[in-house]
Protein backbone atom coordinates (compact mmCIF):
# COMPACT_ATOMS: atom_id res chain seq x y z
CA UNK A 1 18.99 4.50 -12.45
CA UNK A 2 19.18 2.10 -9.34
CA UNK A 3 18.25 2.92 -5.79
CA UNK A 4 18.08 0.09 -3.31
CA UNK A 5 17.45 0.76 0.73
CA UNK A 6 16.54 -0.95 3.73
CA UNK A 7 12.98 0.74 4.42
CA UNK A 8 10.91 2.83 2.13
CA UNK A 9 12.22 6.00 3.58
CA UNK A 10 15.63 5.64 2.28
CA UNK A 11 14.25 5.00 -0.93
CA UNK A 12 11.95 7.90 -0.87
CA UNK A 13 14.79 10.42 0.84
CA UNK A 14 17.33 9.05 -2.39
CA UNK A 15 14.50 8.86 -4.79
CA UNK A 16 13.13 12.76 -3.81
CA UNK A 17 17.03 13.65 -3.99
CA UNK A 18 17.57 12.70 -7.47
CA UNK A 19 14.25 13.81 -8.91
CA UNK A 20 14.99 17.20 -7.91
CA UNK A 21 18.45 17.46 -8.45
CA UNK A 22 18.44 15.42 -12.12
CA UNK A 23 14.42 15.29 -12.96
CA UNK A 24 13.54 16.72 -16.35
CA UNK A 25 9.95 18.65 -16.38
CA UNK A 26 6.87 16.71 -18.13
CA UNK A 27 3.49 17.99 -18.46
CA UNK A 28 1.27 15.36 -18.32
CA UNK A 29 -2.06 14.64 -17.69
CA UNK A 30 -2.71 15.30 -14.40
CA UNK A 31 -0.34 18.45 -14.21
CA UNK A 32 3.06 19.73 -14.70
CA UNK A 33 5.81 17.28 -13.00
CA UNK A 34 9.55 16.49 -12.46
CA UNK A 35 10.43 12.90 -13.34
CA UNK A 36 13.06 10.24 -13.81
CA UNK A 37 12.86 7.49 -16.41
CA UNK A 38 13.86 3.84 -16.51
CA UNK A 39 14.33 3.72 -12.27
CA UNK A 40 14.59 0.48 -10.13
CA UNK A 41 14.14 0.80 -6.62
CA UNK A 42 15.37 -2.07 -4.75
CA UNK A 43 14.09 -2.58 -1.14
CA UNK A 44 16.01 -5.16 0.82
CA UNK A 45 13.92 -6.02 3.77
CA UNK A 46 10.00 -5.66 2.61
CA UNK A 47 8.85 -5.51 6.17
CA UNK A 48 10.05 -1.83 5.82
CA UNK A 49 7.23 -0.63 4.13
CA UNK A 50 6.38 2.22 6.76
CA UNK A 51 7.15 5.39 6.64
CA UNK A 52 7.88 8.04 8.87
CA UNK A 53 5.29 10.05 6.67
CA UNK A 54 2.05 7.69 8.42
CA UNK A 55 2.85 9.86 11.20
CA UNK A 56 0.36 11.88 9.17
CA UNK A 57 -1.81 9.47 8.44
CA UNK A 58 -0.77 7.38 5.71
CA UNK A 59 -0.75 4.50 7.64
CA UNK A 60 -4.74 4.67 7.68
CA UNK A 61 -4.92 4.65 3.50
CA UNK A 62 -2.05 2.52 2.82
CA UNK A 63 -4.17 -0.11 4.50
CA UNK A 64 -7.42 0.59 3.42
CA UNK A 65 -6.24 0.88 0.13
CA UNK A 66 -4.72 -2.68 0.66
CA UNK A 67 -7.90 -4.49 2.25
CA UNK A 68 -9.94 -2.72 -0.95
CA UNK A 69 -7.51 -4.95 -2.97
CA UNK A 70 -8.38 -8.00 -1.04
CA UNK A 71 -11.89 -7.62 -1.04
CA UNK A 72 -11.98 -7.96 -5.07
CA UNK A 73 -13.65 -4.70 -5.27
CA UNK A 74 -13.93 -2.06 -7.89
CA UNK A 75 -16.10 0.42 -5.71
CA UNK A 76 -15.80 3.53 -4.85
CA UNK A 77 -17.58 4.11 -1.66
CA UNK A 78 -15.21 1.84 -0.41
CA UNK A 79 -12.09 3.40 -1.05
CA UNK A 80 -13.16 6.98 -0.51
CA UNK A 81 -13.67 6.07 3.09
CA UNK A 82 -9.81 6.32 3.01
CA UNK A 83 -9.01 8.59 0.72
CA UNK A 84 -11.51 11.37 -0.06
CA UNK A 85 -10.45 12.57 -3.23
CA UNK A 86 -11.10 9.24 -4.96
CA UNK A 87 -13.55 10.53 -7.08
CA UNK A 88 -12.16 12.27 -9.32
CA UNK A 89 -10.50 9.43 -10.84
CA UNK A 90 -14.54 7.53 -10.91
CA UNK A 91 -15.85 7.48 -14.72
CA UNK A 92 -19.28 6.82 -13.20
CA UNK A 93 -19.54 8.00 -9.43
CA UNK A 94 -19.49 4.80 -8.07
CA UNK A 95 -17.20 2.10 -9.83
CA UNK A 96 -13.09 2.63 -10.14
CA UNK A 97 -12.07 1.54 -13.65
CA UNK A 98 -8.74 1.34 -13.13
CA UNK A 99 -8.91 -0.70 -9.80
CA UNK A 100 -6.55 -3.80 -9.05
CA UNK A 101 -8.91 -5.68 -7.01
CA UNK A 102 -11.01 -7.25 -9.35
CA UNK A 103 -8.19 -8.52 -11.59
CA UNK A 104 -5.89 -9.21 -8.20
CA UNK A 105 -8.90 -10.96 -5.56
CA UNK A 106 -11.85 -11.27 -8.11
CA UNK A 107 -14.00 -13.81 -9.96
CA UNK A 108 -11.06 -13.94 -12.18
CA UNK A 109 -8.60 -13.25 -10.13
CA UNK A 110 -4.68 -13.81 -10.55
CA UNK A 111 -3.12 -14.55 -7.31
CA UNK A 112 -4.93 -17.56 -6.61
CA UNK A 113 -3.49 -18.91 -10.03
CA UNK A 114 0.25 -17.09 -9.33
CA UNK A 115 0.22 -19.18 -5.81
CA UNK A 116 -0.67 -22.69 -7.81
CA UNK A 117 1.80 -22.55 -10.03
CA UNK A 118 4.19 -21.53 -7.50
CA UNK A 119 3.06 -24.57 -5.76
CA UNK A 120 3.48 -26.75 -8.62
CA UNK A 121 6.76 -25.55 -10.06
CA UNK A 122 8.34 -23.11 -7.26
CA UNK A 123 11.24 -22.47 -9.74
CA UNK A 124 8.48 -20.86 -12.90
CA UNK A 125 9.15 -18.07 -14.61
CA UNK A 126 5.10 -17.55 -15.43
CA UNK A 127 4.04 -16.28 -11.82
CA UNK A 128 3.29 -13.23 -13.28
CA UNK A 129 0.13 -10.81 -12.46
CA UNK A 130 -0.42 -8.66 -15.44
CA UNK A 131 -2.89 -5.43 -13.79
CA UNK A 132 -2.43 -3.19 -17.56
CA UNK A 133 -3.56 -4.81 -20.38
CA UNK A 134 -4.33 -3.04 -24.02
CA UNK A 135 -7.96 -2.78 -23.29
CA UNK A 136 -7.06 0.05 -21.01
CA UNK A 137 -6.55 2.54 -23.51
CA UNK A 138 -9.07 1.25 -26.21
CA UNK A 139 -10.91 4.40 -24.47
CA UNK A 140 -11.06 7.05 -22.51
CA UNK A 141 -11.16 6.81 -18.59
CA UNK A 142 -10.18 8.84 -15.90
CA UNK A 143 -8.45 6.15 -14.08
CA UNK A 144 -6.28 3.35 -15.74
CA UNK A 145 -3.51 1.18 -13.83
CA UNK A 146 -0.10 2.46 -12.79
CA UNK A 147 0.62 -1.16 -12.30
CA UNK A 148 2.12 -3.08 -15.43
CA UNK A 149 2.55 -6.24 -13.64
CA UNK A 150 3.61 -7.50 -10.35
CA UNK A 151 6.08 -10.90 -10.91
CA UNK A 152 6.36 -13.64 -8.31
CA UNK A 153 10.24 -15.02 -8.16
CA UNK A 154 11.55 -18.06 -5.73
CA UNK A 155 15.01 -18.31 -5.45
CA UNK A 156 17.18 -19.97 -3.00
CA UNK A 157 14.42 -20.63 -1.13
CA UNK A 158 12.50 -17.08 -0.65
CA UNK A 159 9.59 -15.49 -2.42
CA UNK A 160 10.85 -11.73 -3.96
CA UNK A 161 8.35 -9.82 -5.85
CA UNK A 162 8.94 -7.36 -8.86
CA UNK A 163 6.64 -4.90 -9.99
CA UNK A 164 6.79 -3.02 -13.33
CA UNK A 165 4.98 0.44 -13.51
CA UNK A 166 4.60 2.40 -16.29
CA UNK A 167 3.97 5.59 -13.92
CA UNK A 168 4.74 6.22 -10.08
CA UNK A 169 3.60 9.22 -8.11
CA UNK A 170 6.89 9.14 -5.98
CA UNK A 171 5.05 11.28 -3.23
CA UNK A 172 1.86 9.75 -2.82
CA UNK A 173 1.50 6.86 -4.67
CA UNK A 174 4.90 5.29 -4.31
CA UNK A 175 4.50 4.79 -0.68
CA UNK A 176 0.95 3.38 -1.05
CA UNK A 177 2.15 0.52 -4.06
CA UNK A 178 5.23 -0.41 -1.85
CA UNK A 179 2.90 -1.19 0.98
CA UNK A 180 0.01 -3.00 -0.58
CA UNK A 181 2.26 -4.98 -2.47
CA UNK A 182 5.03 -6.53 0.11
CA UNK A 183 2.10 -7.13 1.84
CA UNK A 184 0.54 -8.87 -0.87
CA UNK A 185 3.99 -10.32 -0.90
CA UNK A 186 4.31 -11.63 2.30
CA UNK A 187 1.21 -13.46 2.22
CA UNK A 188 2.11 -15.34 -1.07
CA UNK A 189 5.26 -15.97 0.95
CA UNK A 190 3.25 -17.60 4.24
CA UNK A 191 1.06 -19.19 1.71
CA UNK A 192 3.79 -21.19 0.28
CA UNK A 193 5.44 -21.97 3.39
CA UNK A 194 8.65 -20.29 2.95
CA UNK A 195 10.60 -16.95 3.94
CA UNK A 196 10.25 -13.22 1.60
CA UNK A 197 12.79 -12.20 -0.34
CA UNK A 198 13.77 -8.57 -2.15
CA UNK A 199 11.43 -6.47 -3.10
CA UNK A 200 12.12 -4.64 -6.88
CA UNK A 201 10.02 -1.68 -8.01
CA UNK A 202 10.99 -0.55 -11.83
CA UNK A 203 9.34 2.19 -12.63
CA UNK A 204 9.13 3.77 -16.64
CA UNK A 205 8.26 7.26 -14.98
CA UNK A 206 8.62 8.08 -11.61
CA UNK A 207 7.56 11.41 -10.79
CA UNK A 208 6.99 14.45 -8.50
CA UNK A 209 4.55 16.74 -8.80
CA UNK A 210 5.09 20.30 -8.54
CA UNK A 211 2.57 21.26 -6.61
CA UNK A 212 3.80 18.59 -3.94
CA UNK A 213 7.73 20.02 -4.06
CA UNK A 214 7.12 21.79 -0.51
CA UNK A 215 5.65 19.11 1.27
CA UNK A 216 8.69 16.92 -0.12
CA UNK A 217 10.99 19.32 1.15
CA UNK A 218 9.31 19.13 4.67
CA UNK A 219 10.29 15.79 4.16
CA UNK A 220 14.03 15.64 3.69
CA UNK A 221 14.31 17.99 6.33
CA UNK A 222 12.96 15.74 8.99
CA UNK A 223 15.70 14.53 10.29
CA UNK A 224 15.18 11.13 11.18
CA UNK A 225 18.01 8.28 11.57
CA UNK A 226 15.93 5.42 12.92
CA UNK A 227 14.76 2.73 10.50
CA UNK A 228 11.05 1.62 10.85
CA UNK A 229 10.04 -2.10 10.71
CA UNK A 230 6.61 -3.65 10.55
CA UNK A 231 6.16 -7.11 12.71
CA UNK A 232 6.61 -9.97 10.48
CA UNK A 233 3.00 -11.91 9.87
CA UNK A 234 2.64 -15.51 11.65
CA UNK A 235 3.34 -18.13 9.82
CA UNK A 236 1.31 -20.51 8.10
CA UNK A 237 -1.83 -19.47 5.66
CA UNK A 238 -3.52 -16.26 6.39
CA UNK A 239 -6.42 -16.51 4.58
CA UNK A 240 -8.53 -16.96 7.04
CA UNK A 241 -7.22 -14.11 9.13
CA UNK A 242 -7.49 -11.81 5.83
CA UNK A 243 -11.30 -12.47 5.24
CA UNK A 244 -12.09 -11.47 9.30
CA UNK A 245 -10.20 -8.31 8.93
CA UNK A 246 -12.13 -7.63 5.74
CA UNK A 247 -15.49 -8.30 7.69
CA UNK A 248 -14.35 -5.85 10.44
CA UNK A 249 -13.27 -2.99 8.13
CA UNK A 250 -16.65 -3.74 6.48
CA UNK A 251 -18.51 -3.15 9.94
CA UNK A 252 -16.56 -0.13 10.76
CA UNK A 253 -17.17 1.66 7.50
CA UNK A 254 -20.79 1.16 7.37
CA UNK A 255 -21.97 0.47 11.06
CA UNK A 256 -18.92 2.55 12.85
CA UNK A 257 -18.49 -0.40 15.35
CA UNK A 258 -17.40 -4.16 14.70
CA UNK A 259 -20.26 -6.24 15.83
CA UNK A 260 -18.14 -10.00 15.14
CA UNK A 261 -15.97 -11.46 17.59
CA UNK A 262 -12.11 -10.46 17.29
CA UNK A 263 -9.92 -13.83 17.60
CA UNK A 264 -6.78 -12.91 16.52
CA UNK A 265 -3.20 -13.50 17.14
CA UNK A 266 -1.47 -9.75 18.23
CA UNK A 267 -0.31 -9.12 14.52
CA UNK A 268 -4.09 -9.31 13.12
CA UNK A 269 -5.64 -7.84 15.92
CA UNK A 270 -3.08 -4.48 15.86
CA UNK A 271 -4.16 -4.20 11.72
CA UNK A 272 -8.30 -4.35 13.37
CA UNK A 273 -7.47 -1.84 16.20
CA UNK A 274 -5.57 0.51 13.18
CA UNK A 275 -9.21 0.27 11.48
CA UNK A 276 -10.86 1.30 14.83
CA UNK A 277 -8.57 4.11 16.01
CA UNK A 278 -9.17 5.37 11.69
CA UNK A 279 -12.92 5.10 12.06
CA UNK A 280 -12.94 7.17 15.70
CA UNK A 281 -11.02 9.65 14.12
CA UNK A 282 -13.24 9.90 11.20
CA UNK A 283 -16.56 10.14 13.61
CA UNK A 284 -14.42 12.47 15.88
CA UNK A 285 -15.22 9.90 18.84
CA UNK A 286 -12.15 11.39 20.39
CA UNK A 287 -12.84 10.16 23.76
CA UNK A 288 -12.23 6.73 23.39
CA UNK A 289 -9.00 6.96 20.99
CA UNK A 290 -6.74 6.91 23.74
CA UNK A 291 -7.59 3.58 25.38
CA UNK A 292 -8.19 1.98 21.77
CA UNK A 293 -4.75 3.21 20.80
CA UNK A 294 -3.19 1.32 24.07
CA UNK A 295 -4.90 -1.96 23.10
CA UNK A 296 -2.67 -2.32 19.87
CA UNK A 297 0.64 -4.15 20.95
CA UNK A 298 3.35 -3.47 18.41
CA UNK A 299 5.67 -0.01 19.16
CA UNK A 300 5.73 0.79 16.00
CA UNK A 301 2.14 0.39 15.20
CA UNK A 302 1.03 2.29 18.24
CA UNK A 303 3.31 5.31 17.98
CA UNK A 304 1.79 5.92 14.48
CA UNK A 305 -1.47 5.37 15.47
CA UNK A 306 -0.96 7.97 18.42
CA UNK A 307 0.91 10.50 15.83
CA UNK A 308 -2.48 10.22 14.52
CA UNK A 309 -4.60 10.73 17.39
CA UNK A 310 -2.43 14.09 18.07
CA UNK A 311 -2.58 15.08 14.57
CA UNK A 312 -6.74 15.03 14.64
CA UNK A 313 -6.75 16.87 17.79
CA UNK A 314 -4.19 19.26 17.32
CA UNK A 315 -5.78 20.20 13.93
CA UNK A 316 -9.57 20.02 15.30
CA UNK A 317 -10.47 17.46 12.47
């Protein structure tokens, strides 16, 4: 089955659609599900990675879950911050089997090696990140990659990206992988000096859970027309921009307050004030979320992070 769109919702609003409508029942590991096989989602313009659903707060874990990847990290204090239910996929309480960073940002680390041969030979075939390997299943774990492998394509000039998945979570997880990796995306692409491309997501199962169906239904019944876009990054290498971001989610999470100096263009400095306005929500500093909200300069950006703000106070959180 093929499903392109413009922005992730109108891949998620087809994708929801047809899982209902056509999904055969599987029950799996993790519970009893509705799923498609053999789909390729096709997203056109990768800066439409947000969803309407960060309105409730997605937004928040779809970049911590990102900046985890960046960091090269495995742990799972880290990514709990984000999202508290982490732990049940932890073999050990603290480390993540399963997680990308180490084999995406680590000591042995692919994308450094993906962006070199890019460099060298912009037309390869071999850009290829491979996150599931056989070891995975040798034995047991509680957490083992979704991700098959993400592949690195230029053509006629632009960098497209194409993951393989052997398993999607079209709910929760689908939303999450198409953010982390255009973004991962988009940096190859300013890395190398030249525009993005597509973005192609095949997944082998892509699935809804059943205990998820109402919240999915509260979904298509929105009713939203207008397309969400996220700003484009600034050109040039970002690496530098990347590793200050990491130190200031790093100061949030364990200090609650960033203690370096923020020098930042607009687009870096909205991702640092989407970190602050997560982290006063999370210590229920509520009176300062307002003006910190205000500070961030992209619309888009800044209406999610005030759905947010409205969310925690209308719910007492």
């Amino acid at each position: 089955m093929f499903i392109k769109g413009d922005t992730v919702d109108d891949l998620l609003k087809k994708a929801f659609k047809e899982i209902i409508d056509n999904g055969t029942e599987a029950d799996p590991t993790k519970g009893k599900t509705k799923e498609l096989s053999g789909v390729l989602l096709k997203l056109n313009n990768p800066l439409g990675r947000l969803s309407r659903t960060e309105g409730k707060g997605t937004i928040f874990s779809c970049l911590g879950e990102l900046l985890w990847y960046l960091s090269g990290s495995n742990q799972l204090d880290q990514i709990q911050y984000y999202i508290q239910d982490y732990h049940k996929y932890s073999d050990d309480g603290k480390t993540i089997f399963g997680a990308y960073g180490p084999k995406l940002f680590g000591a042995d680390g692919q994308i450094p090696a993906v962006i070199e041969a890019l460099q060298h030979r912009n037309s390869t075939r071999k850009a290829v990140v491979q996150l599931f390997s056989s070891s995975d299943i040798k034995a047991p774990h509680k957490d083992i990659p979704c991700t098959c492998t993400l592949q690195f394509l230029v053509r006629e000039g632009k960098l497209s990206l194409y993951t393989s998945m052997r398993s999607n979570d079209a709910f929760k997880g689908l939303p999450h992988d198409i953010f982390a990796f255009t973004m991962l995306q988009e940096l190859a692409a300013r890395k190398l000096g030249i525009p993005i491309g597509e973005y192609g997501h095949y997944v082998t199962s892509l699935h809804l859970y059943m205990s998820d169906l109402e919240k999915v239904e509260r979904f298509q019944n929105e009713g939203w027309q207008e397309k969400v876009y996220m700003p484009s990054m600034p050109n040039g290498d970002q690496t530098s921009n990347v590793f200050r971001l990491l130190k200031h989610e790093r100061e949030l999470r364990q200090s609650n307050k960033i203690t370096s100096q923020i020098h930042y263009d607009s687009y870096w400095r909205d991702l640092s004030l989407i970190l602050k306005v997560f982290n006063l929500v999370k210590t229920k500093s509520f009176a300062q979320l307002t003006h910190v909200a205000q500070l961030i300069k992209d619309d888009e950006l800044k209406s999610l992070a005030v759905r947010k703000i409205k969310a925690s106070q209308g719910s007492g959180v």
